[in-house]
Protein backbone atom coordinates (compact mmCIF):
# COMPACT_ATOMS: atom_id res chain seq x y z
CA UNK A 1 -38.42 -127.87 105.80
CA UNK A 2 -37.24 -131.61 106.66
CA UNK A 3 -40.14 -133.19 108.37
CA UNK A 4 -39.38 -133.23 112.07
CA UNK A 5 -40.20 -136.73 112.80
CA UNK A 6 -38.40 -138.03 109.88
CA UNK A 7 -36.41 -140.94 110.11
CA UNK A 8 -33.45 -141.72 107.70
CA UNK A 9 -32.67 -146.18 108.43
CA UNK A 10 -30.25 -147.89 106.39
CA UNK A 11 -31.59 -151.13 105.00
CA UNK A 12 -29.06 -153.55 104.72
CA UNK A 13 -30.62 -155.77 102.09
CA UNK A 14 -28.77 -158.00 98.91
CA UNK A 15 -30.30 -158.99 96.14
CA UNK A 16 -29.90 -161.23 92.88
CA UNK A 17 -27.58 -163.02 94.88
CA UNK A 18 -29.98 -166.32 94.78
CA UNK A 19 -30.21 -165.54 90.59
CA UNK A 20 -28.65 -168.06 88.19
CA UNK A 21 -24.96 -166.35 87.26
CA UNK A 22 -26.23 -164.91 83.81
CA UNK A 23 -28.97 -162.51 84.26
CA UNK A 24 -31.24 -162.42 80.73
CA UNK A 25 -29.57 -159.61 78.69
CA UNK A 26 -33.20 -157.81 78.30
CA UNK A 27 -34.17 -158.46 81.92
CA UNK A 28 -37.33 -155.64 81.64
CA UNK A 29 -39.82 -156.84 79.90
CA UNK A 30 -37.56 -158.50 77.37
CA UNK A 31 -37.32 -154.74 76.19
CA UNK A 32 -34.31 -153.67 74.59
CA UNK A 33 -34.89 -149.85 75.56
CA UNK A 34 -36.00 -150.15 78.85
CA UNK A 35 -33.18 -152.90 80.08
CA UNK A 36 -30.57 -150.00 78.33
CA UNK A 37 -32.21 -146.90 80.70
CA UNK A 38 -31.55 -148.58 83.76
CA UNK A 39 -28.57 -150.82 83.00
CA UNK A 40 -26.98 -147.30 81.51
CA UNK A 41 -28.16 -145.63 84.92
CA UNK A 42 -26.91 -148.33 87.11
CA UNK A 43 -23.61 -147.85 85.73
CA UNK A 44 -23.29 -144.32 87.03
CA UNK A 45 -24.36 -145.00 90.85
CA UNK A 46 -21.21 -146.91 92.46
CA UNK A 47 -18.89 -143.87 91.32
CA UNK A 48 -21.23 -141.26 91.50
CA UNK A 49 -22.72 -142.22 94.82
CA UNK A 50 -19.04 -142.17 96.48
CA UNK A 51 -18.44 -138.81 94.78
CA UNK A 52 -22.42 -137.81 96.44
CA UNK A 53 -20.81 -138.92 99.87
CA UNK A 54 -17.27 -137.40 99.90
CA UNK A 55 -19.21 -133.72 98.78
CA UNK A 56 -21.68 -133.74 101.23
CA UNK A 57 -19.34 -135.17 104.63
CA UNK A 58 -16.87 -132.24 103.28
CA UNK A 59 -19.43 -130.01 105.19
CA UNK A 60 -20.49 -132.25 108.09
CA UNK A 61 -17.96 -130.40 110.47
CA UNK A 62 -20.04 -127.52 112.38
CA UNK A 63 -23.72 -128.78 111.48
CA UNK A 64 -26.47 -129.24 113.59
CA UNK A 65 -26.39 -132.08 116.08
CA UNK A 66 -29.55 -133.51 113.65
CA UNK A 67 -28.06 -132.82 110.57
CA UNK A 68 -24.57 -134.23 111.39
CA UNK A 69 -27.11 -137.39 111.88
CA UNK A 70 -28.85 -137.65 108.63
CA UNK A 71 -25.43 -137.26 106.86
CA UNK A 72 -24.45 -140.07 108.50
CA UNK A 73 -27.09 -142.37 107.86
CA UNK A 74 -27.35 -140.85 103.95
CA UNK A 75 -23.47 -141.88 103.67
CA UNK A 76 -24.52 -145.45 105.27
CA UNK A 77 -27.94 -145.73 102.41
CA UNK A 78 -25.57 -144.68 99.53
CA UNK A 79 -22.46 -147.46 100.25
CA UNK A 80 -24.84 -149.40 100.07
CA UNK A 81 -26.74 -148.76 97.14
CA UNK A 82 -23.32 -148.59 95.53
CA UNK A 83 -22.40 -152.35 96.23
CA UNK A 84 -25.88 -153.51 95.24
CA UNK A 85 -25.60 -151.76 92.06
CA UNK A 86 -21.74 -153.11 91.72
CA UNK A 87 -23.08 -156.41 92.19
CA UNK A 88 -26.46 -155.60 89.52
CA UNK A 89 -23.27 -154.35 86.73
CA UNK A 90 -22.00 -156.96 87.28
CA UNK A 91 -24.62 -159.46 85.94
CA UNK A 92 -24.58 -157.04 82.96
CA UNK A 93 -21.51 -157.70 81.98
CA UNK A 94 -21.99 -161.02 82.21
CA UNK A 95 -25.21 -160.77 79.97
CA UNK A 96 -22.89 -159.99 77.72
CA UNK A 97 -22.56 -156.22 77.48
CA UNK A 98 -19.13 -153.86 77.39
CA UNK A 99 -19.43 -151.09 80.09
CA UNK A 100 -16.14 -149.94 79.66
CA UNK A 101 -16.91 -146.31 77.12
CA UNK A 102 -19.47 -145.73 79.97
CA UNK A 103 -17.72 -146.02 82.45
CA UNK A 104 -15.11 -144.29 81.56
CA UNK A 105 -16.71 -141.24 80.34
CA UNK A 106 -18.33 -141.67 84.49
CA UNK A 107 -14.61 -141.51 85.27
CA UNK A 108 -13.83 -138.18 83.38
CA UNK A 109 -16.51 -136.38 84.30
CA UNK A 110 -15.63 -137.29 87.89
CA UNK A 111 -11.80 -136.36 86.92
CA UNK A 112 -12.99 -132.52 86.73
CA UNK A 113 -14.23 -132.58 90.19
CA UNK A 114 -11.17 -132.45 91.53
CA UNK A 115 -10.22 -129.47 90.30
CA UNK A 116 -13.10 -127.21 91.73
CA UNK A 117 -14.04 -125.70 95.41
CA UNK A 118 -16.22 -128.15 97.36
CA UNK A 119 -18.95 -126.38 97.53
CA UNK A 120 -19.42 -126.65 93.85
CA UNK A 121 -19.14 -130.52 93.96
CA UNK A 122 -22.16 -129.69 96.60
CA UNK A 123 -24.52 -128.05 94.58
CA UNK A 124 -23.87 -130.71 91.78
CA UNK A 125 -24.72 -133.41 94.50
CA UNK A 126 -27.88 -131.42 95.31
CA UNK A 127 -28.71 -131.46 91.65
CA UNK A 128 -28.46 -134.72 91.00
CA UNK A 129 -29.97 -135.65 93.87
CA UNK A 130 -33.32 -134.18 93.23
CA UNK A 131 -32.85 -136.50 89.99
CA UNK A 132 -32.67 -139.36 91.75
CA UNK A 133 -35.16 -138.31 94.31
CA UNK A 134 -37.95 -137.37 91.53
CA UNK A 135 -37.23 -140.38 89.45
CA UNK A 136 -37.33 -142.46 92.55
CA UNK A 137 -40.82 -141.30 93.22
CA UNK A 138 -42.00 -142.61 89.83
CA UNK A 139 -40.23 -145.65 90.24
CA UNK A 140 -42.52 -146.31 93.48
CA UNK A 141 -45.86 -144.89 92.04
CA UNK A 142 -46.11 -145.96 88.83
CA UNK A 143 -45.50 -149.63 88.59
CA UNK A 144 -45.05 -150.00 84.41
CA UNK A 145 -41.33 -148.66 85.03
CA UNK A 146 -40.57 -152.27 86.39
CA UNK A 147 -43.51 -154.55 85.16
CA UNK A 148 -41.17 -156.91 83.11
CA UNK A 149 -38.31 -157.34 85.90
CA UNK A 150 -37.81 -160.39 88.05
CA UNK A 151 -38.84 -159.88 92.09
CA UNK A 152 -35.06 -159.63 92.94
CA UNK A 153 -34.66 -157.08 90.39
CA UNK A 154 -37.63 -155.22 90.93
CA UNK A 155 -37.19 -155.17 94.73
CA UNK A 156 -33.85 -153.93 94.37
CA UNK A 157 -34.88 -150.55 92.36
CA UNK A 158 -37.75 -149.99 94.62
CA UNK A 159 -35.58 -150.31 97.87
CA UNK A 160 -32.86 -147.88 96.40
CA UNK A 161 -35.66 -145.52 95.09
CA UNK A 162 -37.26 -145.52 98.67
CA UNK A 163 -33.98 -144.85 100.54
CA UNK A 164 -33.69 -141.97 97.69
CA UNK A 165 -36.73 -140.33 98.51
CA UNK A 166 -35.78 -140.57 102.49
CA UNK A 167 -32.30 -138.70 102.35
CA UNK A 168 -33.76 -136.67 99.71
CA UNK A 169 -33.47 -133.37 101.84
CA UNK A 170 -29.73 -134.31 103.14
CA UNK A 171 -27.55 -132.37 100.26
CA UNK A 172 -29.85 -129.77 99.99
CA UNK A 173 -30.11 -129.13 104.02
CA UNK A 174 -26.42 -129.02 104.11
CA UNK A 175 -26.53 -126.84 101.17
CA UNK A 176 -28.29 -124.34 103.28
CA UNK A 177 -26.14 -124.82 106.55
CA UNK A 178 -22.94 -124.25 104.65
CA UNK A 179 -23.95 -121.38 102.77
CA UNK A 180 -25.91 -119.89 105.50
CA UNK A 181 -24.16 -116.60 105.33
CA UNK A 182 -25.38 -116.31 101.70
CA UNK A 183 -28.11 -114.04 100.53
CA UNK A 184 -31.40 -116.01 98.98
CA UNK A 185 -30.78 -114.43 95.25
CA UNK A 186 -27.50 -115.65 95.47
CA UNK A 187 -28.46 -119.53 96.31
CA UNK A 188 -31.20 -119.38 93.95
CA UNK A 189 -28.86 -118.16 91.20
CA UNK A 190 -26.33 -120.65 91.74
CA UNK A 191 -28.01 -123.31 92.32
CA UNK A 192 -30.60 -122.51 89.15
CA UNK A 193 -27.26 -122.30 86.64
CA UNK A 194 -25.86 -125.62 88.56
CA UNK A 195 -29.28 -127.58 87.80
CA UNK A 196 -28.85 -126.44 83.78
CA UNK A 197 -25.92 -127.88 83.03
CA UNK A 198 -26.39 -131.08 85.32
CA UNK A 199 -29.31 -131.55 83.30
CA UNK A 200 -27.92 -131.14 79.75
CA UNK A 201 -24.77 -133.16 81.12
CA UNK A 202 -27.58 -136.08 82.96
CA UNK A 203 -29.69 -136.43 79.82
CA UNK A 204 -27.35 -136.21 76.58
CA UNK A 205 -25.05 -138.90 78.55
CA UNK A 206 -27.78 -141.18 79.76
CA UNK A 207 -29.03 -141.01 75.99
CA UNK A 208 -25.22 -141.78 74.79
CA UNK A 209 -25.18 -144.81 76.83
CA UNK A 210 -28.33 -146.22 76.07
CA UNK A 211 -27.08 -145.82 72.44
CA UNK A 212 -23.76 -147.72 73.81
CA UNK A 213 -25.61 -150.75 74.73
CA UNK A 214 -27.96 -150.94 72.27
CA UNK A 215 -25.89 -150.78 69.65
CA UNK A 216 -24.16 -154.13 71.19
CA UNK A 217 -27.46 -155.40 70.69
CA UNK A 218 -27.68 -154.36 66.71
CA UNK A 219 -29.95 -151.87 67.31
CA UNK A 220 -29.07 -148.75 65.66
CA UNK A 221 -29.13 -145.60 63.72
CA UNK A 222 -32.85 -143.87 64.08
CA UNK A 223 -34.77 -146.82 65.15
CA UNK A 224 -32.14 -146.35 68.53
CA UNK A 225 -32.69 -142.64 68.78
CA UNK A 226 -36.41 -142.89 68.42
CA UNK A 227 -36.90 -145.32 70.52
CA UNK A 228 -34.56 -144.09 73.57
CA UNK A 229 -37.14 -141.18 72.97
CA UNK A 230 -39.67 -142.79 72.99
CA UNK A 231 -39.06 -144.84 76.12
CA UNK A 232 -37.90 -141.72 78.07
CA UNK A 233 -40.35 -139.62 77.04
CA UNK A 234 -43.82 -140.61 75.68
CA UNK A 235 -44.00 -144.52 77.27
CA UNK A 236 -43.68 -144.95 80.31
CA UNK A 237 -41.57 -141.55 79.60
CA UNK A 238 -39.71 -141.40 82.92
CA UNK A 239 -38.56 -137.94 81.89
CA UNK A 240 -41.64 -136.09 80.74
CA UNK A 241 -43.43 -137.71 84.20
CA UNK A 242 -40.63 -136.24 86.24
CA UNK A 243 -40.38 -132.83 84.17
CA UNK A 244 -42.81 -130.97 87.05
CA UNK A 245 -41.10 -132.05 89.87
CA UNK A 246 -37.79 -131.08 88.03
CA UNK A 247 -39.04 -127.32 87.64
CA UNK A 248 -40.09 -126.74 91.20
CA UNK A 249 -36.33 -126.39 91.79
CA UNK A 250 -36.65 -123.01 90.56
CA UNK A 251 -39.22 -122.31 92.78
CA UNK A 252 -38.58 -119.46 95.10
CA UNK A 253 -38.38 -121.23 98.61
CA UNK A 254 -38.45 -124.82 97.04
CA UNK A 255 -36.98 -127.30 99.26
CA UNK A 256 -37.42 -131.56 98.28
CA UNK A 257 -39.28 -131.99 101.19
CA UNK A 258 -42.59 -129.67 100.11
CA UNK A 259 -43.42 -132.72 98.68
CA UNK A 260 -43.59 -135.18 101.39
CA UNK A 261 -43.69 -138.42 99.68
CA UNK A 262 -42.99 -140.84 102.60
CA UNK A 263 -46.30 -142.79 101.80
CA UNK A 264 -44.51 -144.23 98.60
CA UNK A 265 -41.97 -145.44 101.22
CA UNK A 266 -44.47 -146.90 103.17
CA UNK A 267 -46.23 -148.27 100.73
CA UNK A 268 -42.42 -150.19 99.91
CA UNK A 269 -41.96 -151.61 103.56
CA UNK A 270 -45.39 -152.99 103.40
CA UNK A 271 -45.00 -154.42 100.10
CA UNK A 272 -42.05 -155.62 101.13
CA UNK A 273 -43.19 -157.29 104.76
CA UNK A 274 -45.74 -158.78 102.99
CA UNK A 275 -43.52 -160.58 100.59
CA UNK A 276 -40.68 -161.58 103.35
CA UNK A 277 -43.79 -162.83 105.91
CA UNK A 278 -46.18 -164.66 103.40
CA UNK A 279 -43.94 -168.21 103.38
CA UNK A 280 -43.62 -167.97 107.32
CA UNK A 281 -47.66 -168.10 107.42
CA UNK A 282 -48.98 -171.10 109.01
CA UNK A 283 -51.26 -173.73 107.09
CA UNK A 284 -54.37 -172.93 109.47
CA UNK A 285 -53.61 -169.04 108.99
CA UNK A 286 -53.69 -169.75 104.91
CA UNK A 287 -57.00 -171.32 105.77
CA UNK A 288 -58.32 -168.82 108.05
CA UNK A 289 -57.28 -165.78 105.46
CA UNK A 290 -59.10 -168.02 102.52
């Protein structure tokens, strides 16, 4: 179901490197709620990516000459979405936020990883990659998620939410290859249980630690819980928009790519060619476009 001519190409691209060393503690919109969802996210991505690489190149050995490909260009995206989001935690600490209970409870849920068969660690990765995948697609198509950020900011969620949506069909492809032998009731059933308790385990801790941080910020008790709600779910509500795509996984015969989304990435590289190829413009092609 991954589009033939698809193309998976790392972008090697830094940002907030040019920023002043303290990044404003409510860097979206000067909102409290919607700095917590993604600083609370970021701090899951450079443990959880590394734990999304070692599952799926467990499998690599045996696939398809293509396949063995996109693995390795998904391993090259996600290293280095993982230092760019290193470097992004980094300016929130130095905002002035403690990351250490979230981290750690990142940590321990990795810690039980180890202890079960790979292919299980798989089918987690798959899961949580169609997260990432679907919220990803809002990030690109509905432009209030990042209104209040700064361009290096900004830019640096849309480029790791457009290299999301490419390698979207990577886990899930080697999903298939290594459990090829499998009979379709029996994916669907695992995989269907799998995506449960990922989700009850993704939402109650991404709620915990937005709690975590705003708390550090005084804001607690029901005014925190109904407004994490609020943000996640009513406005912008980057889980109710993404609660569709997250049922098609039950689908019979779903696969990511039955929603080919690659004009959101598109859309990115033009944005983004535009904004790296505006200064270079000459003062008689400024005059000519005016």
């Amino acid at each position: 179901m991954t589009p033939a001519d698809l193309t998976i190409t790392p972008r090697d691209r830094r940002f907030g490197r040019r920023q002043p060393n303290v990044q404003q503690r409510w860097w979206n919109g000067n909102d409290p709620f919607a700095t917590a969802f993604y600083n609370a996210l970021s701090l899951t991505f450079p443990k959880g990516e590394a734990f999304f690489v070692e599952s799926v190149k467990a499998f690599r050995d045996g696939t398809p000459e293509r396949l063995a490909g996109e693995i390795r260009a998904f391993t090259k995206q996600e290293v280095m979405h993982s230092r760019e989001h290193v470097a992004f935690n980094r300016r929130v600490v130095d905002a002035g936020y403690d990351v250490a209970r979230i981290e750690a409870t990142v940590a321990e849920s990795l810690e039980l990883t180890k202890h079960r068969p790979p292919i299980a660690n798989l089918v987690v990765t798959m899961a949580l990659e169609h997260f990432t995948a679907i919220i990803a697609q809002q990030l690109l198509s509905d432009p209030r998620h990042l209104a209040g950020a700064d361009e290096e900011t900004r830019q640096m969620w849309r480029w790791h939410a457009a290299e999301e949506i490419e390698h979207k069909g990577v886990a899930y492809d080697t999903f298939l290859h290594a459990t090829r032998d499998w009979s379709r009731g029996r994916r669907w059933k695992v995989k269907s249980i799998v995506m449960l308790k990922v989700t009850e385990q993704f939402v109650t801790k991404r709620i915990r630690g937005m709690l975590d941080l705003l708390a550090q910020d005084g804001i607690t008790g029901p005014r925190a819980l109904f407004g994490v709600l609020n943000y996640a779910f009513v406005r912008p509500g980057m889980l109710r928009q993404v609660a569709g795509a997250w049922a098609s996984w039950f689908l019979p015969g779903f696969h990511p790519w039955k929603h080919d989304d690659r004009a959101l990435i598109e859309l990115y590289e033009s944005d983004y060619r535009d904004a790296i190829m505006a200064p270079a413009a000459s003062p008689a092609t400024a005059a000519h476009a005016a």
